[in-house]
Protein backbone atom coordinates (compact mmCIF):
# COMPACT_ATOMS: atom_id res chain seq x y z
CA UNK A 1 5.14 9.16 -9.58
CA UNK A 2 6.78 6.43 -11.37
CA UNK A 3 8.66 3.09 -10.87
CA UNK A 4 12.18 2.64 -11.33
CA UNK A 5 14.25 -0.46 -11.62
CA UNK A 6 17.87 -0.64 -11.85
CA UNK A 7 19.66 -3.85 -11.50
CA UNK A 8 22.34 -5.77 -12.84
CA UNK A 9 22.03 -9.86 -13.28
CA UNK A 10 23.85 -12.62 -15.68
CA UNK A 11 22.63 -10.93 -18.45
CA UNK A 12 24.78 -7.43 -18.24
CA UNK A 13 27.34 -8.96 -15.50
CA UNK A 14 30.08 -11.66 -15.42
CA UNK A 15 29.69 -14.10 -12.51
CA UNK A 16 32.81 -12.76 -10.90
CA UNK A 17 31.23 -9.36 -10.34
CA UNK A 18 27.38 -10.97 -9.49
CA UNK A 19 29.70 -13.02 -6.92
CA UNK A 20 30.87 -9.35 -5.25
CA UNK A 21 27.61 -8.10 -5.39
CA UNK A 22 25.70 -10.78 -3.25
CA UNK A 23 24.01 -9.84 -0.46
CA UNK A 24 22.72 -11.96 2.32
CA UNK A 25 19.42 -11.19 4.14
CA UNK A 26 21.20 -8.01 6.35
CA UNK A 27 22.28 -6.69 3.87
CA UNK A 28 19.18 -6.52 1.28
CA UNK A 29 17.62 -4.90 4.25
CA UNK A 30 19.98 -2.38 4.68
CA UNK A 31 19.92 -1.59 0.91
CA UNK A 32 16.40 -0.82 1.41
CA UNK A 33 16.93 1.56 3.95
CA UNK A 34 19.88 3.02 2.06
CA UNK A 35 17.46 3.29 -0.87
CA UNK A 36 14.54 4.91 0.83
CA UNK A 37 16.15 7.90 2.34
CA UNK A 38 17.68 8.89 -1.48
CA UNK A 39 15.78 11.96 -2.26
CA UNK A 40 12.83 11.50 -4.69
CA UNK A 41 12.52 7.74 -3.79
CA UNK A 42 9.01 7.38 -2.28
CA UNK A 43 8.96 3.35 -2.05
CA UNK A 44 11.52 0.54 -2.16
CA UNK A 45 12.39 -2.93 -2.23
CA UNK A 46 15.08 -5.03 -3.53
CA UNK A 47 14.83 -8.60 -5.12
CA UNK A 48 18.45 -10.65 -4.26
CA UNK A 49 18.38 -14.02 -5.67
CA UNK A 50 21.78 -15.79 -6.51
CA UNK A 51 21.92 -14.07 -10.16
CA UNK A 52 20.79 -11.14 -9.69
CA UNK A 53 20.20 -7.84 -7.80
CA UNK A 54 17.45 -5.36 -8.28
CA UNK A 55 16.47 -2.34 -6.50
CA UNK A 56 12.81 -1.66 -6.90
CA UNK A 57 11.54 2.14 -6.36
CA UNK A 58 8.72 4.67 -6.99
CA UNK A 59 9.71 7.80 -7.60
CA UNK A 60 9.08 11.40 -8.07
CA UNK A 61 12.02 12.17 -10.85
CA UNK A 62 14.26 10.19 -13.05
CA UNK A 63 17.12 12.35 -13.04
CA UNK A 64 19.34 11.86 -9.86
CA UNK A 65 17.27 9.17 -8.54
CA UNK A 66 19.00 6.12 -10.63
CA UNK A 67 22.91 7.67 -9.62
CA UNK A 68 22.16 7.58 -5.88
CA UNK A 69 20.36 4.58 -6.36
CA UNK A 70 23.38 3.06 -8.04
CA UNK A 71 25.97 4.28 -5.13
CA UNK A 72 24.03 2.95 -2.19
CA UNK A 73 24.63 -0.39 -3.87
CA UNK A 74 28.26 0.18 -4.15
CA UNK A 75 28.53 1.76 -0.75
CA UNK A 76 27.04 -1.90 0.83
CA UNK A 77 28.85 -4.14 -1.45
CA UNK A 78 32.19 -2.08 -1.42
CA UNK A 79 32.49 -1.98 -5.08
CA UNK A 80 33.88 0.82 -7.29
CA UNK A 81 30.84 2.77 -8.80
CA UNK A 82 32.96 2.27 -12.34
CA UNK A 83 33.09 -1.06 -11.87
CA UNK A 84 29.39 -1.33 -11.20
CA UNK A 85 28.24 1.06 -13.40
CA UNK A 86 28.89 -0.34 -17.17
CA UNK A 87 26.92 -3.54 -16.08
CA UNK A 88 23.47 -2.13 -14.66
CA UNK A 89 20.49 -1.69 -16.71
CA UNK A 90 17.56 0.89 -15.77
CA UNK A 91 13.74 0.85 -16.24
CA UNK A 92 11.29 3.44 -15.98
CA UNK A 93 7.90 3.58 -15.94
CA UNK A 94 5.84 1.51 -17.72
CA UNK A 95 9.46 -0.63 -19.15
CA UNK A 96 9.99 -0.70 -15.16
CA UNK A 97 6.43 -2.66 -15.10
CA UNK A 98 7.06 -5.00 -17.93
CA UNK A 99 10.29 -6.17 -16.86
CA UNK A 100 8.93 -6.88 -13.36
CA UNK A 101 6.28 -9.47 -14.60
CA UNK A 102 9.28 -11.01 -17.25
CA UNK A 103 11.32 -11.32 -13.92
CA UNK A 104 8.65 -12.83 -11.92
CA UNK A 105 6.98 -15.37 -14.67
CA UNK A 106 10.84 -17.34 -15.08
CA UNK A 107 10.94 -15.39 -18.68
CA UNK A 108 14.69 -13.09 -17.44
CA UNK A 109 15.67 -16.41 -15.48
CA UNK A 110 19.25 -17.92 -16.24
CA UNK A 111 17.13 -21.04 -17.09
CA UNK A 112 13.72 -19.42 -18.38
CA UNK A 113 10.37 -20.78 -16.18
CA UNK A 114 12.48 -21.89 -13.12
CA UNK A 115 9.80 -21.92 -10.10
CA UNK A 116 12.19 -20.42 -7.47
CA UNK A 117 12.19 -17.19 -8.81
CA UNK A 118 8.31 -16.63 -8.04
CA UNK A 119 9.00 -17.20 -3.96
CA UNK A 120 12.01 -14.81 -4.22
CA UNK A 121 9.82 -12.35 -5.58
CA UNK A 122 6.90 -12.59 -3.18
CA UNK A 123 9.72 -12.67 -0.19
CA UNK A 124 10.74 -9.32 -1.94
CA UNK A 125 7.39 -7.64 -1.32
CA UNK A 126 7.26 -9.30 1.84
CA UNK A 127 10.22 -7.27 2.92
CA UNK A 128 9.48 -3.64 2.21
CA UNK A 129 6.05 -4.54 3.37
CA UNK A 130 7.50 -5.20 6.95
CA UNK A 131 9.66 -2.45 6.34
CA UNK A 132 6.84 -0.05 5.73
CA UNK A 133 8.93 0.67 2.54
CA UNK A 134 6.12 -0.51 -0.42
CA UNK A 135 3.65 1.88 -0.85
CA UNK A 136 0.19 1.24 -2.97
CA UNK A 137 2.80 1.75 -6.23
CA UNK A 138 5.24 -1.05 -5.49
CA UNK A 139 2.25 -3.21 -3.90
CA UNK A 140 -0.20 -2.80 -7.32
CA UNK A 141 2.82 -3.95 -9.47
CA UNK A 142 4.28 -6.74 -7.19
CA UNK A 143 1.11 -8.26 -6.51
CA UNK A 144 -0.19 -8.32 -9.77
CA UNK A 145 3.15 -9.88 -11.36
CA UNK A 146 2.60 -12.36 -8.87
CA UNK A 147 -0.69 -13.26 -9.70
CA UNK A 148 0.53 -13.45 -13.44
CA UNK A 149 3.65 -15.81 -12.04
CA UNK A 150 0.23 -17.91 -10.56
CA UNK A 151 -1.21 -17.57 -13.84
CA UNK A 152 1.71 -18.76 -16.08
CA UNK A 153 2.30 -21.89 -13.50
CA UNK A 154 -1.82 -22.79 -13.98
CA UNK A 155 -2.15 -22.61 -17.59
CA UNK A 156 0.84 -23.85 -19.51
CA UNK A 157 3.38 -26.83 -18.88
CA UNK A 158 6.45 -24.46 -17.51
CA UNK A 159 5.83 -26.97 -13.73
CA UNK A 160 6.64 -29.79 -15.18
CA UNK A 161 9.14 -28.75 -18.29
CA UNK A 162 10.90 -25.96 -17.14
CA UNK A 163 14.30 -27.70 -15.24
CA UNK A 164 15.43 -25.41 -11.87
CA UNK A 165 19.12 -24.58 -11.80
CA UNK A 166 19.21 -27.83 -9.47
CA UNK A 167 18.09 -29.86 -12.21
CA UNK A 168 19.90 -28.72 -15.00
CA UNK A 169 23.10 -28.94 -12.39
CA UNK A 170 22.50 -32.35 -11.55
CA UNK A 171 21.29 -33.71 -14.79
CA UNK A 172 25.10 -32.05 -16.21
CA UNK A 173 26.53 -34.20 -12.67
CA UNK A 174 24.37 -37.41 -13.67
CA UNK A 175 25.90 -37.08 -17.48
CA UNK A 176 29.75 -36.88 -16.04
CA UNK A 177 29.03 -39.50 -13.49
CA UNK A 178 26.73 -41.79 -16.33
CA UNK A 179 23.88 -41.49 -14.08
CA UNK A 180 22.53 -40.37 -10.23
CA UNK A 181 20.66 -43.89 -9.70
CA UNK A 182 22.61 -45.67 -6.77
CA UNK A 183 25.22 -42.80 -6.28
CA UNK A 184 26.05 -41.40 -2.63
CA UNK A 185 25.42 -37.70 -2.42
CA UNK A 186 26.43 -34.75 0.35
CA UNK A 187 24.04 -31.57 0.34
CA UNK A 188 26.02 -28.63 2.26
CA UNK A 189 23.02 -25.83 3.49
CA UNK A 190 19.49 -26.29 4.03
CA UNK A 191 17.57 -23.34 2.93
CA UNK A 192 15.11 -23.70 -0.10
CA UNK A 193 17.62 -24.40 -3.00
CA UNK A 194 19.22 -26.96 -0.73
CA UNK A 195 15.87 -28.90 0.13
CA UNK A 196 15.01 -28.90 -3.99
CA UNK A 197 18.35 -30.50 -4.10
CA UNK A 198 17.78 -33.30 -1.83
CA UNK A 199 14.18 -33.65 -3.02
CA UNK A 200 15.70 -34.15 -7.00
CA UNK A 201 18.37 -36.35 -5.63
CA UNK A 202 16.46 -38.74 -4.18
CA UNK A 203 13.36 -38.83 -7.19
CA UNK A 204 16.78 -39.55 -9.12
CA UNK A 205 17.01 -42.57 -7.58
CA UNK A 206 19.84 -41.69 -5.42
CA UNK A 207 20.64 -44.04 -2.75
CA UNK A 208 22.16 -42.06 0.21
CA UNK A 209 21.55 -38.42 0.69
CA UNK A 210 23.00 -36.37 3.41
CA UNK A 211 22.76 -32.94 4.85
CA UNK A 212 25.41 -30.99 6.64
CA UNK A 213 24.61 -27.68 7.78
CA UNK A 214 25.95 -25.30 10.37
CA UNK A 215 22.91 -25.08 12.31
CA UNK A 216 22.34 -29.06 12.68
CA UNK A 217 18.67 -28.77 13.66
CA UNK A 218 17.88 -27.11 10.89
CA UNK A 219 19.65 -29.58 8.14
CA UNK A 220 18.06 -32.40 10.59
CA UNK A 221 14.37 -31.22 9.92
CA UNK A 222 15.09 -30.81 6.02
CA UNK A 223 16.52 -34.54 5.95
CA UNK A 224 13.80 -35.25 7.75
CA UNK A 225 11.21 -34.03 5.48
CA UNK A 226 12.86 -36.26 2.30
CA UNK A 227 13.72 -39.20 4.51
CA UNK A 228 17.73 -38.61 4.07
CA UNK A 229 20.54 -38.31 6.73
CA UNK A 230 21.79 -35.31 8.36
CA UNK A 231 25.28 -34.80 9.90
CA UNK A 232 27.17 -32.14 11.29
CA UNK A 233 29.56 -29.73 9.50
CA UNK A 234 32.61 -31.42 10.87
CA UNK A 235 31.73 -34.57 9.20
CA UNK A 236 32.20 -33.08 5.95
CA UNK A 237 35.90 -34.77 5.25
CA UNK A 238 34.66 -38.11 6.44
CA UNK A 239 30.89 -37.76 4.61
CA UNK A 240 32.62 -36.34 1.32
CA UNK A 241 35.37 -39.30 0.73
CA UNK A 242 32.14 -42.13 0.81
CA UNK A 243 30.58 -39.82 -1.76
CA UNK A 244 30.23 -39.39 -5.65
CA UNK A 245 28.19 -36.02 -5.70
CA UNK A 246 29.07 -32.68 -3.55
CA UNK A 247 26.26 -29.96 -3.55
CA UNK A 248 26.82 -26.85 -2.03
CA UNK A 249 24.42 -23.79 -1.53
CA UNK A 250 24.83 -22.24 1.67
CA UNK A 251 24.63 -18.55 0.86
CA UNK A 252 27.43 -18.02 3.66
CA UNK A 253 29.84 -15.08 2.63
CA UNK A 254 33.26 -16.61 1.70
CA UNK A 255 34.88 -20.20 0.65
CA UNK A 256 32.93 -22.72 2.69
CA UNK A 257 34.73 -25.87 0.88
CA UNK A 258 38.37 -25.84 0.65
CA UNK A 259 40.16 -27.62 -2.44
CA UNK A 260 42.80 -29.50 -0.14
CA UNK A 261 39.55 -30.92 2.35
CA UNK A 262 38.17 -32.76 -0.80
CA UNK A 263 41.97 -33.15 -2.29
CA UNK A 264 42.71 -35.42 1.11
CA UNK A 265 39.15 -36.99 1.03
CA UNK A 266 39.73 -38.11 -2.27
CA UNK A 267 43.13 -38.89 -2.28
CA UNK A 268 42.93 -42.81 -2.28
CA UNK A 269 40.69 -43.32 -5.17
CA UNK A 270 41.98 -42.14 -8.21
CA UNK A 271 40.44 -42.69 -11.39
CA UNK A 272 37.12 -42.38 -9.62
CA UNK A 273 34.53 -39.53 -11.42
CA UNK A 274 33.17 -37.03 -8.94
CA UNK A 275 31.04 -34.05 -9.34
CA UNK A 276 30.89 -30.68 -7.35
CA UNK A 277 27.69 -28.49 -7.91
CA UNK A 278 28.32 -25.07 -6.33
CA UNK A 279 25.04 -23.28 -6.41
CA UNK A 280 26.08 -20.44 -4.22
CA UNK A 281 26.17 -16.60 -5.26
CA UNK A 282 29.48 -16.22 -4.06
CA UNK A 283 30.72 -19.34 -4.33
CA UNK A 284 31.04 -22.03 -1.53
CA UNK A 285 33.80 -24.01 -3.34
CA UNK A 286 37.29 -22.85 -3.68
CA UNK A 287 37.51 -22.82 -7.66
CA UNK A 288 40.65 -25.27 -7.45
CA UNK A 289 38.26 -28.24 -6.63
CA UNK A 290 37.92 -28.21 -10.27
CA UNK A 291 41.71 -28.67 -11.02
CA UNK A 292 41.37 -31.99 -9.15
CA UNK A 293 41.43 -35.27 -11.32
CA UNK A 294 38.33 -36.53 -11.87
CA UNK A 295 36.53 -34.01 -10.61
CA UNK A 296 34.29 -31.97 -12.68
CA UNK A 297 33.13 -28.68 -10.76
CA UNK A 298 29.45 -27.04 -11.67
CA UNK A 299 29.11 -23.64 -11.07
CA UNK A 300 27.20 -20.68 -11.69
CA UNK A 301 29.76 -19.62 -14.00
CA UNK A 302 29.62 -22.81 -15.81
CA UNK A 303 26.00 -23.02 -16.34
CA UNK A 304 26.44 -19.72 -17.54
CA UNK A 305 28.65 -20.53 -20.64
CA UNK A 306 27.13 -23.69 -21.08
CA UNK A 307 23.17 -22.02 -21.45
CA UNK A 308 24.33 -18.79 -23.37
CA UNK A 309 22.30 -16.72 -24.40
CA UNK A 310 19.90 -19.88 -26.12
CA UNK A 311 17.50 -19.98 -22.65
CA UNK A 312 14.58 -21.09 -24.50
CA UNK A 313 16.98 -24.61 -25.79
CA UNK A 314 17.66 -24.38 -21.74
CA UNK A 315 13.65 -24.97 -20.70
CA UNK A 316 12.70 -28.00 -22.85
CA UNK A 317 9.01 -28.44 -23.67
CA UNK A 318 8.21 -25.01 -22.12
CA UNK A 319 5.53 -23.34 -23.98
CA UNK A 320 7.62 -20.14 -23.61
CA UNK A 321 5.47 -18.71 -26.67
CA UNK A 322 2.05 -19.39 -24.79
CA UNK A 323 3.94 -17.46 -21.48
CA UNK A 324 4.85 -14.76 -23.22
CA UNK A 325 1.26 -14.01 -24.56
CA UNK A 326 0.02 -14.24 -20.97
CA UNK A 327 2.52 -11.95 -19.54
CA UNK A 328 2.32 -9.48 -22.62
CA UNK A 329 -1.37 -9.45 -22.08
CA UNK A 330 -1.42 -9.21 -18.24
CA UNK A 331 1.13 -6.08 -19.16
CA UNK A 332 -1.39 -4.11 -20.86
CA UNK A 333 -4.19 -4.78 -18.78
CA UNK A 334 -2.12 -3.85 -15.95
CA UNK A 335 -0.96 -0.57 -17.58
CA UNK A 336 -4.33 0.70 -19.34
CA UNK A 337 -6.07 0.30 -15.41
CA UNK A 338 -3.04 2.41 -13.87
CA UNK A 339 -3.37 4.88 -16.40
CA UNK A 340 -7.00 4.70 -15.84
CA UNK A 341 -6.86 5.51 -12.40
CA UNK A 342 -4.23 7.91 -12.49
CA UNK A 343 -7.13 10.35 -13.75
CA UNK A 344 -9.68 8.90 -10.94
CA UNK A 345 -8.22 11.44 -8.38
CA UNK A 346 -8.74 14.67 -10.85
CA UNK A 347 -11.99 13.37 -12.02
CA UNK A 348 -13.36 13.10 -8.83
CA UNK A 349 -11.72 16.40 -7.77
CA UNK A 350 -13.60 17.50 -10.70
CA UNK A 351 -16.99 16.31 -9.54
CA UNK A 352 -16.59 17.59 -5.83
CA UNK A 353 -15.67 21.13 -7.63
CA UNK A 354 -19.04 20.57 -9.19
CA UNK A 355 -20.88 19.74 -6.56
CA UNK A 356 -19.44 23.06 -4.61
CA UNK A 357 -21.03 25.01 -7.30
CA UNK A 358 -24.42 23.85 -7.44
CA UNK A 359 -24.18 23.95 -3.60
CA UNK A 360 -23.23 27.93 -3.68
CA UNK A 361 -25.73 28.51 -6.05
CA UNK A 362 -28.58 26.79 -4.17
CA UNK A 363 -27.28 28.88 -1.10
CA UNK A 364 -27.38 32.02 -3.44
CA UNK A 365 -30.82 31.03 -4.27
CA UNK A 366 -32.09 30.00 -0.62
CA UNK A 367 -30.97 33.74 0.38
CA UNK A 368 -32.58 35.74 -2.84
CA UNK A 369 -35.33 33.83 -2.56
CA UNK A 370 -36.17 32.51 0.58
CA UNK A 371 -39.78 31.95 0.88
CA UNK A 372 -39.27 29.51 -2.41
CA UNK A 373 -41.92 26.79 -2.16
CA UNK A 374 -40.25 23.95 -1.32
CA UNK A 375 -41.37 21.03 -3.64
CA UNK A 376 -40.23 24.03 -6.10
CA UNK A 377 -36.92 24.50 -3.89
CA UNK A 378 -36.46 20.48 -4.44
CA UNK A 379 -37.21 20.48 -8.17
CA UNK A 380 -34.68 23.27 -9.04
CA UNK A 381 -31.80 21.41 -6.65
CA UNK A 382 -32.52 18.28 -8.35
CA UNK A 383 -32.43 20.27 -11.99
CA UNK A 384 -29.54 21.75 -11.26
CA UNK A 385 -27.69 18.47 -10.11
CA UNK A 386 -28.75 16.54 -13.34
CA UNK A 387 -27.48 19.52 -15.19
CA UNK A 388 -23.98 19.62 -13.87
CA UNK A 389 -23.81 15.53 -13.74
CA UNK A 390 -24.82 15.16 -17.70
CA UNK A 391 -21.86 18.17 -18.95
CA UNK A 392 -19.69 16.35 -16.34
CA UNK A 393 -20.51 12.95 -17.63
CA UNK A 394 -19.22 12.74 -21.48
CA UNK A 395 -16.11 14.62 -20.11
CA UNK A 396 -14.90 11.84 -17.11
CA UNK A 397 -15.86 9.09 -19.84
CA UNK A 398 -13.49 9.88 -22.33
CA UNK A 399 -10.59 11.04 -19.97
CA UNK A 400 -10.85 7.39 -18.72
CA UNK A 401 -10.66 6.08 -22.24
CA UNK A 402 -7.88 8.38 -23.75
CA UNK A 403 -6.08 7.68 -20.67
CA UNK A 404 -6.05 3.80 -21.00
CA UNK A 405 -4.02 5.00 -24.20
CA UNK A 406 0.00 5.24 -24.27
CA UNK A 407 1.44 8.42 -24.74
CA UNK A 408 2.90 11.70 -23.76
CA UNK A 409 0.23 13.32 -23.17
CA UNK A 410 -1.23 13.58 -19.47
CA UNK A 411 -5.06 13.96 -19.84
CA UNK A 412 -5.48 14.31 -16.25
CA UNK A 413 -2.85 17.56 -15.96
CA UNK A 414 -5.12 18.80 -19.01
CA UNK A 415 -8.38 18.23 -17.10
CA UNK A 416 -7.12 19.91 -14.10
CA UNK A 417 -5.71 23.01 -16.11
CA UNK A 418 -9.02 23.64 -18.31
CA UNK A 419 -10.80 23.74 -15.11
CA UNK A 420 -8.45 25.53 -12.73
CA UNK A 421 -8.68 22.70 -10.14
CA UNK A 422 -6.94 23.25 -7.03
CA UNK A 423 -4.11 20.55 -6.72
CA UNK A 424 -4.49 20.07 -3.17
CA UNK A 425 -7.59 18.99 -3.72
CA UNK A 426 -6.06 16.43 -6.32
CA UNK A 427 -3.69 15.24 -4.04
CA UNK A 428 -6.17 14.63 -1.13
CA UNK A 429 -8.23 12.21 -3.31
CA UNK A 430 -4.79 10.59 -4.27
CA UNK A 431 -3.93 10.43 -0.63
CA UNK A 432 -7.39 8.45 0.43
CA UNK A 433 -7.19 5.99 -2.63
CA UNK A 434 -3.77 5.29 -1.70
CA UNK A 435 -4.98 4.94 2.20
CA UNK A 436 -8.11 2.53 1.13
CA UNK A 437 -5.68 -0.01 -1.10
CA UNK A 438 -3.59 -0.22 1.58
CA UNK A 439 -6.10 -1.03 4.09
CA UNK A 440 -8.30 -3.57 1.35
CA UNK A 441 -5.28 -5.73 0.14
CA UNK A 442 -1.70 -5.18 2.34
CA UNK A 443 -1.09 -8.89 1.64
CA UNK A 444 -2.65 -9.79 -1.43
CA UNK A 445 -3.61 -13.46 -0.34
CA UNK A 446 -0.77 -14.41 -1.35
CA UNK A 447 0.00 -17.71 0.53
């Protein structure tokens, strides 16, 4: 079994396709479904976040796994599969691994070390946990990039250096508005990118904040929490022409602000700078908004071009040297202990094959010889099980260390061949590991 990864993101897609391939929370589930009943695919998950979309599995073959993987994503988003197709990028196996921990530790992020991407990934794991889809393969390897996200966060600067997309899209606002301090700002959504918004609005010294969002109690309890205002939806027209900054992040399918709402808003104050910030994946502003005068409009798409591919200018002070050592270390410690217990099951096969020898032979022995003394009866058992455990012992050692190695070569298959192990056997020790992770850690302790 291995893992497989195939995704596409802002580094191998323009925004305009990212934008078709969104998903909202439905549909991510239904991928996973979609996913798990493509043959060979033994666990799944997928990780949406607004730049990105990737479809975590484990499987049993490469070969016909990553095309029907690829066309249950087109078959939800609607998208031609040769549209899709010159823009994804695969990873197998131990590549799969590596790219996982990049992902979660901010390092494959549009701006690299931006915190949100750590939650997305734990709410990935969350859902095929719930959706009985993550198995102990998919678990191991999401919890443990986790704990390296944890680990990264702890020991170098990337908290306080590393700018969100919210900051580097408001600091871009603050520079075509010559500052945030006193301004008037509308937030449109309230989920988590919208409450970093208002939170980095208001440290900005911004003097009025408000939140519009479709369900009002829910954009009520996030003004709330940062002491700003809340208003319905409808205000938008009448909140919007008393305001310098528009953010928008509502994750809605669809154009949420129209160009001729903030055209009319705006219409009696020309020569005044304003400043849209669409954070949406697809976008909540009609693209026109831009056209306006004075307007300048930040989008994904902008932020894009603007970053390139320099990320590391993009994250400041980060230490993105010193989180690259940690995650490059945490790799191969992660790797050498899966390989390591890849060969648990067939070593312990090996010593319950053992073990059924002596035990035949005792019985052989206990029928030949059957008025055996026993303290004699006990000394031979015991001889006989210190035999078998020392020419078993120098054996299971270095399988263990030759398989912490990488290469092609599967000690395990070669331990099980020289000694004719039955596979079943194999498989049932697999089977009860598997069983006993699940049952020790199904949540990690994550909070």
């Amino acid at each position: 079994m291995s893992i497989l990864v195939v995704g596409v993101s802002h580094h191998s897609a323009p925004v305009e396709l990212l934008e078709r391939l969104a998903l909202d929370g439905d549909q991510v589930e239904k991928l996973v479904q979609a996913v798990q009943t493509v043959d060979h695919v033994r666990e799944s998950t997928v990780l949406a976040t607004c730049n990105r979309v990737e479809i975590y599995t484990e499987v049993d073959r490469f070969h016909g796994s990553v095309e029907a993987i690829c066309q249950a994503l087109c078959d939800l988003s609607g998208e031609a599969t040769d549209e899709v197709v010159p823009h994804l990028y695969v990873h197998y196996d131990d590549g799969a691994v590596s790219h996982l921990f990049h992902v979660a530790a901010g390092l494959d992020s549009m701006v690299v070390g931006e915190g949100q991407i750590l939650s997305q990934a734990r709410e990935s794991l969350r859902l095929g946990q719930e959706l009985g889809t993550v198995g102990p393969a998919l678990n191991a390897a999401f919890q443990q990039a986790l704990r390296v996200a944890k680990r990264t966060h702890t020991e170098t600067d990337i908290d306080h250096a590393a700018p969100s997309l919210v900051s580097v899209s408001l600091d871009r606002a603050g520079e075509w508005l010559g500052g945030l301090e006193g301004r008037r700002a509308v937030v449109v959504g309230a989920g988590s990118m919208a409450g970093l918004a208002v939170a980095t609005l208001i440290r900005a010294g911004v003097r009025d904040v408000v939140v519009l969002n479709r369900t009002e109690d829910k954009g009520a309890r996030l003004a709330a929490a940062h002491g700003a205002r809340s208003a319905p939806v409808s205000a938008l027209a009448a909140e919007v022409a008393q305001a310098d900054l528009l953010l928008s992040c509502t994750g809605a399918v669809g154009t949420v602000i129209d160009a001729s709402v903030l055209e009319q808003a705006w219409r009696a104050s020309d020569g005044v700078r304003r400043a849209v910030v669409d954070l949406a994946l697809p976008h909540d502003v009609d693209p026109a908004v831009g056209d306006l005068p004075g307007v300048r409009l930040i989008g994904l798409r902008r932020l894009a071009e603007e970053l390139g591919d320099d990320t590391e200018a993009g994250a400041g002070m980060v230490d993105v040297i010193g989180v690259r050592r940690i995650v490059s270390e945490e790799i191969r410690a992660f790797l050498d202990a899966r390989r390591v217990a890849s060969v648990t099951p067939t070593v312990v096969a090996l010593r319950s094959m053992a073990t059924d020898v002596v035990d035949a032979e005792l019985t052989r022995l206990d029928g030949r010889l059957s008025g055996l003394d026993p303290v004699v009866r006990t000394e031979v058992e015991q001889a006989l099980r210190r035999v078998a455990q020392k020419l078993l012992h120098q054996p299971t050692v270095r399988v263990k260390e030759l398989a912490s190695r990488a290469g092609v070569v599967s000690y395990a298959e070669a331990l099980a061949e020289l000694f004719a192990l039955d596979p079943q056997a194999v498989e049932a020790v697999t089977s009860a590991e598997a069983a006993r992770a699940a049952e020790t850690d199904p949540e990690g302790g994550l909070s």
